[in-house]
C-alpha atoms as a PDB file:
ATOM      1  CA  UNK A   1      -8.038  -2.258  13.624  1.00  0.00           C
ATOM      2  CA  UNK A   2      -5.365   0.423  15.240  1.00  0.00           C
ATOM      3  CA  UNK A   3      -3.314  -1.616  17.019  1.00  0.00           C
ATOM      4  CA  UNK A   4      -2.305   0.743  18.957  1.00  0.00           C
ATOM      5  CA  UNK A   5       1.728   0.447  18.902  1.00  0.00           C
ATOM      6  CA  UNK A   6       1.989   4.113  16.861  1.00  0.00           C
ATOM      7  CA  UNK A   7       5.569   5.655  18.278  1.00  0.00           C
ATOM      8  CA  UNK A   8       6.830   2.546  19.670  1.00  0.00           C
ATOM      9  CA  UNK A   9       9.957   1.326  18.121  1.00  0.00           C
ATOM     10  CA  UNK A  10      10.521  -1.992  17.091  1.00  0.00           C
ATOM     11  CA  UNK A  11      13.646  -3.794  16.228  1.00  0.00           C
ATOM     12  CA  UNK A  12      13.333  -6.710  13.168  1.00  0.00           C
ATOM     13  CA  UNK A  13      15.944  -8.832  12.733  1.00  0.00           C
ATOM     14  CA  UNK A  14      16.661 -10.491   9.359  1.00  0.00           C
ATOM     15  CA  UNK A  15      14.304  -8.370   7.532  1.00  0.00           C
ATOM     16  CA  UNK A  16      15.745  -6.719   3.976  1.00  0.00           C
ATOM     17  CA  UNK A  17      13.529  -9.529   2.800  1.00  0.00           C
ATOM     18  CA  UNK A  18      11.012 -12.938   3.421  1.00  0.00           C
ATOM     19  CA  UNK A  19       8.948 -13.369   6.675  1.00  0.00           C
ATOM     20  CA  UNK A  20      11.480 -10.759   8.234  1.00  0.00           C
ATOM     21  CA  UNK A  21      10.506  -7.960   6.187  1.00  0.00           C
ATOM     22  CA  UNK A  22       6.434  -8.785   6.117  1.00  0.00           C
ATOM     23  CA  UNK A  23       6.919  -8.054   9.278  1.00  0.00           C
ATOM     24  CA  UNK A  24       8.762  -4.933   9.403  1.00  0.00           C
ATOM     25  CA  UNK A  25       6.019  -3.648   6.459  1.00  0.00           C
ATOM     26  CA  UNK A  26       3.332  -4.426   8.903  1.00  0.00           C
ATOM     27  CA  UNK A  27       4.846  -2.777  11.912  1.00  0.00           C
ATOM     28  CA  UNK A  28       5.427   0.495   9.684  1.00  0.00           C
ATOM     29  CA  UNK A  29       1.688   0.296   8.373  1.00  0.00           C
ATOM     30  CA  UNK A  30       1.330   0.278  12.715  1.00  0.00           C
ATOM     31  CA  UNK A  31       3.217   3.136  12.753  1.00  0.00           C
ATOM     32  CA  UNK A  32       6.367   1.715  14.516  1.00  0.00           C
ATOM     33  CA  UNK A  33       9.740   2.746  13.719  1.00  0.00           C
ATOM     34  CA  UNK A  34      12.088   0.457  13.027  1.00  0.00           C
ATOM     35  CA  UNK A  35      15.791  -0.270  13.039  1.00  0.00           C
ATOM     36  CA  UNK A  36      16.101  -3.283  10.848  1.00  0.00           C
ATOM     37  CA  UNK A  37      18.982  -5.443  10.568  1.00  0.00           C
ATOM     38  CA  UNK A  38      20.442  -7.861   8.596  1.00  0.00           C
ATOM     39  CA  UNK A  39      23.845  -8.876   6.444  1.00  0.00           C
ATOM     40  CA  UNK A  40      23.670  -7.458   3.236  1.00  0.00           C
ATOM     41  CA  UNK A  41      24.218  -4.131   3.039  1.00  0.00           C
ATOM     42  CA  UNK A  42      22.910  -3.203   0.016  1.00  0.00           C
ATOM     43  CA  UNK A  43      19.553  -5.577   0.035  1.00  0.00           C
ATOM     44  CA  UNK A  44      19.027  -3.613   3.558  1.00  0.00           C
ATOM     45  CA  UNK A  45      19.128  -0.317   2.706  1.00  0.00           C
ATOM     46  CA  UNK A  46      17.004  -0.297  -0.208  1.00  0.00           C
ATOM     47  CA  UNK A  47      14.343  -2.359   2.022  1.00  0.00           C
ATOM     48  CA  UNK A  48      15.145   0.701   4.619  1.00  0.00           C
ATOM     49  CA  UNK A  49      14.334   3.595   1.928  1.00  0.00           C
ATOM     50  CA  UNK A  50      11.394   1.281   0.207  1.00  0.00           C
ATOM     51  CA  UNK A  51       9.630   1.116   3.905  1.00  0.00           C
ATOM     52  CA  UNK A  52      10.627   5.158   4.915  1.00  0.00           C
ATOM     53  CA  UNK A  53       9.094   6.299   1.996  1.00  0.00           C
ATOM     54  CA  UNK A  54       6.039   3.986   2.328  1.00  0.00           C
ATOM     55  CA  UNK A  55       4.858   4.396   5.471  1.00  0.00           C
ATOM     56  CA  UNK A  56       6.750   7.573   6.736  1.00  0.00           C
ATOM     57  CA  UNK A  57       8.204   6.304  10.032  1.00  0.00           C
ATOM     58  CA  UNK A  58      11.593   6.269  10.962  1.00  0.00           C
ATOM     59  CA  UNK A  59      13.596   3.599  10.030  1.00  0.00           C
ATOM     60  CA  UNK A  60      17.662   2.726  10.618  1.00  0.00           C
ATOM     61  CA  UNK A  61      18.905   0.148   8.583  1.00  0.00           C
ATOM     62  CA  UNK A  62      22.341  -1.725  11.053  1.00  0.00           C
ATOM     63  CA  UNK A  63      23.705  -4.459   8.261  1.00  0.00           C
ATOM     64  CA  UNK A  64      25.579  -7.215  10.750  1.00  0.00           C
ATOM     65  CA  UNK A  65      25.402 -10.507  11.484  1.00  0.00           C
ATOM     66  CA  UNK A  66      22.658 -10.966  14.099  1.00  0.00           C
ATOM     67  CA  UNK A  67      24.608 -14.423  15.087  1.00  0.00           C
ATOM     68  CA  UNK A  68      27.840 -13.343  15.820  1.00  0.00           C
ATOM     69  CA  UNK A  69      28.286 -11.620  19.354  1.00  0.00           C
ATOM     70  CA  UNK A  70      29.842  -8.630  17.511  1.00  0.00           C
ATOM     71  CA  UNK A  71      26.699  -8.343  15.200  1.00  0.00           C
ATOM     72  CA  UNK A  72      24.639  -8.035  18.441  1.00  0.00           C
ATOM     73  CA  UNK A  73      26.298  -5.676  20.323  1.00  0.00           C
ATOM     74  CA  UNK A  74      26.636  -3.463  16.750  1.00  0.00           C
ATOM     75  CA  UNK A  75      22.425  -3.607  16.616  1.00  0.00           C
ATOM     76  CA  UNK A  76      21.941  -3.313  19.555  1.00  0.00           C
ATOM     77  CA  UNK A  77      24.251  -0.454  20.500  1.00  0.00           C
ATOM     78  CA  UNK A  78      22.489   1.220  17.476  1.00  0.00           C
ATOM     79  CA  UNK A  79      18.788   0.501  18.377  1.00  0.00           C
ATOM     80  CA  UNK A  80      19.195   2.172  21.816  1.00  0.00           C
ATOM     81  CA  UNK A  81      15.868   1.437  23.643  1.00  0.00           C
ATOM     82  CA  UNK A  82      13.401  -0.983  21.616  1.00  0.00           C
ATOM     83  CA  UNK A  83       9.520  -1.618  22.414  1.00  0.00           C
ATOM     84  CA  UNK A  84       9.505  -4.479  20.020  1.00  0.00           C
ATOM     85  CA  UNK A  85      11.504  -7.140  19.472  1.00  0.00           C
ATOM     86  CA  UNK A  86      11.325  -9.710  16.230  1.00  0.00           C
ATOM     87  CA  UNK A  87      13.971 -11.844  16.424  1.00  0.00           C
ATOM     88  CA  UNK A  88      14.333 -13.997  12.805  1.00  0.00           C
ATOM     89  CA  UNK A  89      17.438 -15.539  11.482  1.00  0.00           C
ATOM     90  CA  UNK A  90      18.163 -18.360   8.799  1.00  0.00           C
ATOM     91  CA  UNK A  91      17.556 -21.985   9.152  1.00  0.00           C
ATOM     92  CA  UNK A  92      20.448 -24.531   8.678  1.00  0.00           C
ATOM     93  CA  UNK A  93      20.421 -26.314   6.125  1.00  0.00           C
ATOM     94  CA  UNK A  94      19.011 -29.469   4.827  1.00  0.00           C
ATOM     95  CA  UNK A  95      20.131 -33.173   4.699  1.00  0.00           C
ATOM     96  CA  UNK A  96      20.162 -36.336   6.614  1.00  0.00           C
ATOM     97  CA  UNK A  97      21.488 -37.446  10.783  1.00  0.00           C
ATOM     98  CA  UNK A  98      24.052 -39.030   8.837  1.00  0.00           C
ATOM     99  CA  UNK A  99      25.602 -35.359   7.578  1.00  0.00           C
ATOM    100  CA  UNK A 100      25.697 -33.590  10.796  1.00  0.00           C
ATOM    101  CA  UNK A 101      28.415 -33.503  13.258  1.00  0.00           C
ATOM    102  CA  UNK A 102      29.227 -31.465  16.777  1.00  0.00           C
ATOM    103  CA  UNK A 103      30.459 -28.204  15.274  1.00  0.00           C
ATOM    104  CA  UNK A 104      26.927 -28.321  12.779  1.00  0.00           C
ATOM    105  CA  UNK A 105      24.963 -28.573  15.818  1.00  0.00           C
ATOM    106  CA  UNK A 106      26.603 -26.381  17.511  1.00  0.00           C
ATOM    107  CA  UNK A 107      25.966 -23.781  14.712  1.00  0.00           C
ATOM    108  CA  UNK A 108      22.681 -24.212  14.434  1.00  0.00           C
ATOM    109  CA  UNK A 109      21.922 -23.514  17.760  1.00  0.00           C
ATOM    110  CA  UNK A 110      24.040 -20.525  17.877  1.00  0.00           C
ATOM    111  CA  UNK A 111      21.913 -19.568  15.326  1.00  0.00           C
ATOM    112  CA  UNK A 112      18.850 -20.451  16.192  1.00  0.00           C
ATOM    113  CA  UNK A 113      19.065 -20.639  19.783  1.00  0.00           C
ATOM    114  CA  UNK A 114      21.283 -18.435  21.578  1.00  0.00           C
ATOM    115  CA  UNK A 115      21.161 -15.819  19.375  1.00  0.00           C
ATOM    116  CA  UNK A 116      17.321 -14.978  19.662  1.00  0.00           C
ATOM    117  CA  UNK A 117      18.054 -15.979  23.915  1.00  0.00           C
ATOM    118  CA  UNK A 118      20.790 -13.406  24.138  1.00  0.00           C
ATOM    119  CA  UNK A 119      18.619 -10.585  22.374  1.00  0.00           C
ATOM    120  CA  UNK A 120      16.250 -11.164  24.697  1.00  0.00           C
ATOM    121  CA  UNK A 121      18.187 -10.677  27.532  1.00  0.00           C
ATOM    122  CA  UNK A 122      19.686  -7.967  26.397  1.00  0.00           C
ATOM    123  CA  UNK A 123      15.890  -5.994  25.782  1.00  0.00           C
ATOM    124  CA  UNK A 124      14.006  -7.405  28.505  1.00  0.00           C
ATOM    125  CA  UNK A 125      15.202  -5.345  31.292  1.00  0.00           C
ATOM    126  CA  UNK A 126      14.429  -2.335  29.403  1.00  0.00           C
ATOM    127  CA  UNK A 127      11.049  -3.559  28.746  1.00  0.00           C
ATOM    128  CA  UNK A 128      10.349  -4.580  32.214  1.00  0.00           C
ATOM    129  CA  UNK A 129      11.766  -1.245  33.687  1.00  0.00           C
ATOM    130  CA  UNK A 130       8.871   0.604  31.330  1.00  0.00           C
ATOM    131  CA  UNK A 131       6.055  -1.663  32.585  1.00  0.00           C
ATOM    132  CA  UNK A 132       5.705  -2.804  28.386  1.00  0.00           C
ATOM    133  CA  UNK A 133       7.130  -4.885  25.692  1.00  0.00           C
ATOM    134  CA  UNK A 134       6.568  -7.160  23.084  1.00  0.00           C
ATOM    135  CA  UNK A 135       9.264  -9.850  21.764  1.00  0.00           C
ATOM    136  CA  UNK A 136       8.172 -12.567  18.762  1.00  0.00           C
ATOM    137  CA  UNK A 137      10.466 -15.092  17.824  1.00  0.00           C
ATOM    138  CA  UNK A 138      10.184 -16.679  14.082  1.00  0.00           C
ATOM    139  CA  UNK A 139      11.032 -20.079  14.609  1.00  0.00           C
ATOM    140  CA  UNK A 140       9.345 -23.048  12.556  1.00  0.00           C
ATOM    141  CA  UNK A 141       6.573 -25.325  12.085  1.00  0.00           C
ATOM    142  CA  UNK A 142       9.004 -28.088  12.944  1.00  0.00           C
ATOM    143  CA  UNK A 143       8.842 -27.704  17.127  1.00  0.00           C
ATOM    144  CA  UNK A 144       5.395 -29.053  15.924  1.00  0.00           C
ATOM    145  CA  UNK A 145       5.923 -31.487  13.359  1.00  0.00           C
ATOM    146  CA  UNK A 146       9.021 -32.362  12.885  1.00  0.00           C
ATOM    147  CA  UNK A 147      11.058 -32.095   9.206  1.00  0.00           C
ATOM    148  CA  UNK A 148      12.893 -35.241   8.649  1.00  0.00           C
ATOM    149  CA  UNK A 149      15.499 -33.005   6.458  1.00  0.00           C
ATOM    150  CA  UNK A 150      16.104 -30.544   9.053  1.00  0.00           C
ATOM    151  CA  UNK A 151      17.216 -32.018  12.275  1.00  0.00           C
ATOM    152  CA  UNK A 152      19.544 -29.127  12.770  1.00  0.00           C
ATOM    153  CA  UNK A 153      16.656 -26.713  12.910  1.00  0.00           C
ATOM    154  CA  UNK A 154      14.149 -28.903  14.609  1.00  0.00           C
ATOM    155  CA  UNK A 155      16.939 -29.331  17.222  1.00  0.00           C
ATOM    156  CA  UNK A 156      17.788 -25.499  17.644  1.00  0.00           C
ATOM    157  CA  UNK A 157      14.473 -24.022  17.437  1.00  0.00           C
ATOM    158  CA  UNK A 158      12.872 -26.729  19.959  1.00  0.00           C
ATOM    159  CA  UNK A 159      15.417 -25.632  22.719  1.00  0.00           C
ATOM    160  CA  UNK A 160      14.483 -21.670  21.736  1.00  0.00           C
ATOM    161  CA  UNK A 161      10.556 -23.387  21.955  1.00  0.00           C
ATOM    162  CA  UNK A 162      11.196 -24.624  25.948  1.00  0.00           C
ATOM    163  CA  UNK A 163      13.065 -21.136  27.025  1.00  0.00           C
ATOM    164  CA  UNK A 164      10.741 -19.506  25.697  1.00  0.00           C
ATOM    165  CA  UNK A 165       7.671 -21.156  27.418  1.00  0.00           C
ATOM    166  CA  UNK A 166       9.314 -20.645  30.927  1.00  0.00           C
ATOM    167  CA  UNK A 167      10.857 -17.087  30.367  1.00  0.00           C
ATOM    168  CA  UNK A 168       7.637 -15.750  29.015  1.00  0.00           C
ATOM    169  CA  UNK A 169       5.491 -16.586  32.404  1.00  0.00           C
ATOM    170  CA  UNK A 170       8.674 -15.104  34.235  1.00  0.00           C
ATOM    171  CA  UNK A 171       8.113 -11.535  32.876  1.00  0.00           C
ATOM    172  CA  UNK A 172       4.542 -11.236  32.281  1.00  0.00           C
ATOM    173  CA  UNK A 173       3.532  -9.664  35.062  1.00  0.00           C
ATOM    174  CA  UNK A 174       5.376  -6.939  34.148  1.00  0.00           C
ATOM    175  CA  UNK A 175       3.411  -6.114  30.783  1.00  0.00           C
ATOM    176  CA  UNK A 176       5.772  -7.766  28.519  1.00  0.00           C
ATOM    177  CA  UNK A 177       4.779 -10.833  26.520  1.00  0.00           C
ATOM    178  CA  UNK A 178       7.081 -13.198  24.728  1.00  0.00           C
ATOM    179  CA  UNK A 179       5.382 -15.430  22.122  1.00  0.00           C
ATOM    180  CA  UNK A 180       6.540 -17.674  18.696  1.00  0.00           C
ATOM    181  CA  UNK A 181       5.590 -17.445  15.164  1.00  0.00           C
ATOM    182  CA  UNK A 182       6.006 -20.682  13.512  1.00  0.00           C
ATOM    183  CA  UNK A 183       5.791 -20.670   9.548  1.00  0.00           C
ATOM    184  CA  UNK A 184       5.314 -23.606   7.138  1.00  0.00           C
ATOM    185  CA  UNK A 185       6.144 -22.964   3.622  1.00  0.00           C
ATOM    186  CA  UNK A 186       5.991 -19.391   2.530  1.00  0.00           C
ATOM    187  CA  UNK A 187       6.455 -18.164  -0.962  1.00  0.00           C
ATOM    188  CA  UNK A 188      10.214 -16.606   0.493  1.00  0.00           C
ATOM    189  CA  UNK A 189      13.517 -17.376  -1.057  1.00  0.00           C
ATOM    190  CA  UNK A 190      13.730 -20.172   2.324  1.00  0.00           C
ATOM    191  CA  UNK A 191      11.163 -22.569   0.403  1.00  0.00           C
ATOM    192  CA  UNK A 192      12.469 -21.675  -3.076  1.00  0.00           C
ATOM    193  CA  UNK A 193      15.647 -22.996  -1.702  1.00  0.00           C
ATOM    194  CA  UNK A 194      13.866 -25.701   0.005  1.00  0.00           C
ATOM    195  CA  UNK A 195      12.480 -26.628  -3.152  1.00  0.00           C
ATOM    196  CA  UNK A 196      15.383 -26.845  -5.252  1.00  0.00           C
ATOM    197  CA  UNK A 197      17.115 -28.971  -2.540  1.00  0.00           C
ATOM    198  CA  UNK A 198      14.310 -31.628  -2.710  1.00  0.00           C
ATOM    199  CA  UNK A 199      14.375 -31.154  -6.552  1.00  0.00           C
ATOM    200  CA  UNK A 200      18.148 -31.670  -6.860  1.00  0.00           C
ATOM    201  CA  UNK A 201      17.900 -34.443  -4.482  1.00  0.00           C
ATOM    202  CA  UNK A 202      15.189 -36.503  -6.125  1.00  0.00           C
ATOM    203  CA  UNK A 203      16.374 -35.593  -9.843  1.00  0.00           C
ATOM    204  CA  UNK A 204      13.081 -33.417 -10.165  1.00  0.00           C
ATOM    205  CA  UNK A 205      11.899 -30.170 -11.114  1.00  0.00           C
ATOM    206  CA  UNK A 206      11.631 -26.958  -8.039  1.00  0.00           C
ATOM    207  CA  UNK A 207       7.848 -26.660  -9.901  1.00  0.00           C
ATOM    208  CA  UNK A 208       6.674 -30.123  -9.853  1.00  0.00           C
ATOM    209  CA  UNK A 209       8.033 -30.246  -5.978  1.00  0.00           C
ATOM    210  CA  UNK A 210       6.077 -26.768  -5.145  1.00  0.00           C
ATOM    211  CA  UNK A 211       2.880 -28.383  -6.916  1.00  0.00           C
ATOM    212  CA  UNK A 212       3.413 -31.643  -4.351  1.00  0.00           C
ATOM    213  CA  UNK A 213       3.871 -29.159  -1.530  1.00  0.00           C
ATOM    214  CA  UNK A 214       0.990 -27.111  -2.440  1.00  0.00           C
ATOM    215  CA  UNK A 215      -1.323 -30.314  -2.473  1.00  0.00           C
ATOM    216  CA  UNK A 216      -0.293 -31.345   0.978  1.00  0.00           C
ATOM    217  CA  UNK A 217      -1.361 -27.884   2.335  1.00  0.00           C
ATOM    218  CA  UNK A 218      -5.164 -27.827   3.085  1.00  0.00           C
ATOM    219  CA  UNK A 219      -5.345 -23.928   1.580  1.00  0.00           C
ATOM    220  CA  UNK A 220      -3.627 -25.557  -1.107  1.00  0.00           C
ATOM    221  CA  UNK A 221      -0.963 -22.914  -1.427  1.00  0.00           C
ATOM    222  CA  UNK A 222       2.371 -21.328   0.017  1.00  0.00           C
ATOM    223  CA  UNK A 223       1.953 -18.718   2.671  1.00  0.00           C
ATOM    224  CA  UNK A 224       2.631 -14.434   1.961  1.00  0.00           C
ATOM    225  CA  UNK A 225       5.648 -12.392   3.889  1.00  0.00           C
ATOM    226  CA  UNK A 226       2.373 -10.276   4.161  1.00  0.00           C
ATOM    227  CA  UNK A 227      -0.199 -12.127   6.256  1.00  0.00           C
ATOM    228  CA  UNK A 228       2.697 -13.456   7.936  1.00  0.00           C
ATOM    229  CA  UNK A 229       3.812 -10.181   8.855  1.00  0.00           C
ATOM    230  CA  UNK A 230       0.368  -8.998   9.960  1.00  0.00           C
ATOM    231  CA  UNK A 231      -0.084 -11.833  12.283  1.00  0.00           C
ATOM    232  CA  UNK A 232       3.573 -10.557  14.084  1.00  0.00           C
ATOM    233  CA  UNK A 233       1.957  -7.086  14.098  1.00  0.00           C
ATOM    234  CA  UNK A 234      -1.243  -7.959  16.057  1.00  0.00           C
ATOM    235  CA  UNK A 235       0.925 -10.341  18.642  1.00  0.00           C
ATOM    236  CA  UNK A 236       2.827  -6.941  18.881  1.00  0.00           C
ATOM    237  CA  UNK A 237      -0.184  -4.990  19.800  1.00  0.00           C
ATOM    238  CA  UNK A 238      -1.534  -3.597  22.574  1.00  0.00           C
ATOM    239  CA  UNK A 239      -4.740  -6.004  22.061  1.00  0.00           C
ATOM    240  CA  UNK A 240      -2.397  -9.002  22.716  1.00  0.00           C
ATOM    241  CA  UNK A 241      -1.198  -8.812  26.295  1.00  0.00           C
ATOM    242  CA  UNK A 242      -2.727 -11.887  27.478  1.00  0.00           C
ATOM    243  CA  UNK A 243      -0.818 -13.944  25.058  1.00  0.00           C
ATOM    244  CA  UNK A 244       1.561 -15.082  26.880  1.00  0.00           C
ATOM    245  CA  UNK A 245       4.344 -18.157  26.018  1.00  0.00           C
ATOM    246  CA  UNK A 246       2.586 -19.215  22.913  1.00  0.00           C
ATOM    247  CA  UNK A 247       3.408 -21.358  19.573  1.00  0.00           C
ATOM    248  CA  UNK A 248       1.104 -19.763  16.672  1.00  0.00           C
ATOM    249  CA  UNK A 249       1.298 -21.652  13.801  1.00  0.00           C
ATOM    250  CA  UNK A 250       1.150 -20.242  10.011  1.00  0.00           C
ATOM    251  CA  UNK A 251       1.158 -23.494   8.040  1.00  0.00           C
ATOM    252  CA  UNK A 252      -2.211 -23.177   5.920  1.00  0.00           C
ATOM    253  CA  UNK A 253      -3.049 -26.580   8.313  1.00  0.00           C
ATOM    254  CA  UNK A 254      -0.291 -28.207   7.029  1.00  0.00           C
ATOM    255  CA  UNK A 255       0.204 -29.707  10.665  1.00  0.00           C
ATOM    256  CA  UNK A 256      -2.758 -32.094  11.371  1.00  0.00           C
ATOM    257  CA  UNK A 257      -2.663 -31.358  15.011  1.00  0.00           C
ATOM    258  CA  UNK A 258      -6.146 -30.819  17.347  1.00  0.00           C
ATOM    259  CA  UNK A 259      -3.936 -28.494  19.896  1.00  0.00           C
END
């Protein structure tokens, strides 16, 4: 299917690797180009060349911290006018209600929260002034179902969840869509880490815990950066306008949800 986004340009935050780069790959194979960001350096620019001479689009690699106000204004200084945003950036981590205090809260929705919020006000008048744009935001499968271990990101990404839902119907009209991705496990370095946690944790090993994962998933395996990335791609399309303020879910049907 052309999707019909060749030419536009699309910024991709957190994407030298994981769900961040699927999506990135995917947008390339599109045709977009891209100015990808995130905070390694080195990871980034070899991501930059391996995408460049892949798919033959232009591509700017901006290595900053997407969560720090300084990051921001660095990326976004550099990406100029953007047709796409992907905003992506990591979860907090594990542990119990117990561990977490103000300040950790106050992190994670930096993080998880405000950061995607302020990117979002930065591109949206841009997008509204052209009459087109498309923003995804990579959240989690936990403003479904939420993880036990990961009230910091449940917390965070549930407050992104409700902006989202009222900003998106806001702007609309004006040819710009706002939607979520959320992803369950994905074979990324996120649920190797994952894994290794709950192995540490409960004195077993990261491959029995995948196995255990991998049975509670009804395609009875992790998800790819790939079809991850080409779900972002056709939410980015020009086939997608009339999806407006939605949570997609990429779980396998790990959530047992009817809606």
């Amino acid at each position: 299917m052309d999707l019909g986004i060749a030419g536009k340009k699309a910024l991709v935050c957190a994407s030298s690797k994981g769900l961040g780069r699927g999506c990135a790959e995917a947008l390339a194979a599109a045709g977009c180009d891209l100015v990808l960001n995130a905070r390694g350096a080195e990871a980034l620019d070899a991501t930059a060349v391996a995408i460049h001479s892949e798919y033959q689009v232009g591509v700017a690699a901006v290595a900053a911290d997407i969560t720090t106000e300084e990051g921001r204004a660095k990326v976004l200084d550099a990406a100029g006018d953007i047709d796409i945003l992907v905003t992506n950036a990591g979860g907090p981590p594990p542990g119990l209600w117990s561990d977490w205090d103000r300040d950790d809260f106050i992190k994670a929705i930096d993080a998880n929260m405000l950061t995607p919020v302020s990117l979002i006000k930065a591109c949206l008048p841009g997008m509204i002034d052209r009459g087109w744009g498309r923003i995804v935001n990579i959240t989690s499968k936990s403003v479904k179902a939420p993880i036990p271990a990961l009230g910091l990101s449940n917390s965070a990404r549930a407050g992104l969840t409700g902006y989202v839902a009222g900003t998106a119907r806001q702007v609309a009209s004006h040819g710009v869509t706002i939607n979520n991705l959320l992803p369950g496990v994905h074979d990324t370095d996120r649920g190797v880490m994952l894994d290794k946690g709950q192995a540490t944790r409960e004195g077993r090993s990261p491959e029995d815990v995948r196995a255990e994962r991998e049975r509670g998933i009804p395609a009875g395996r992790y998800g790819t950066s790939e079809e991850f990335g080409a779900a972002c791609a056709f939410l980015c399309s020009q086939h997608a306008g009339f999806i407006v303020g939605q949570n997609l879910l990429l779980d396998g049907g790990e959530v047992n949800a009817t809606l």
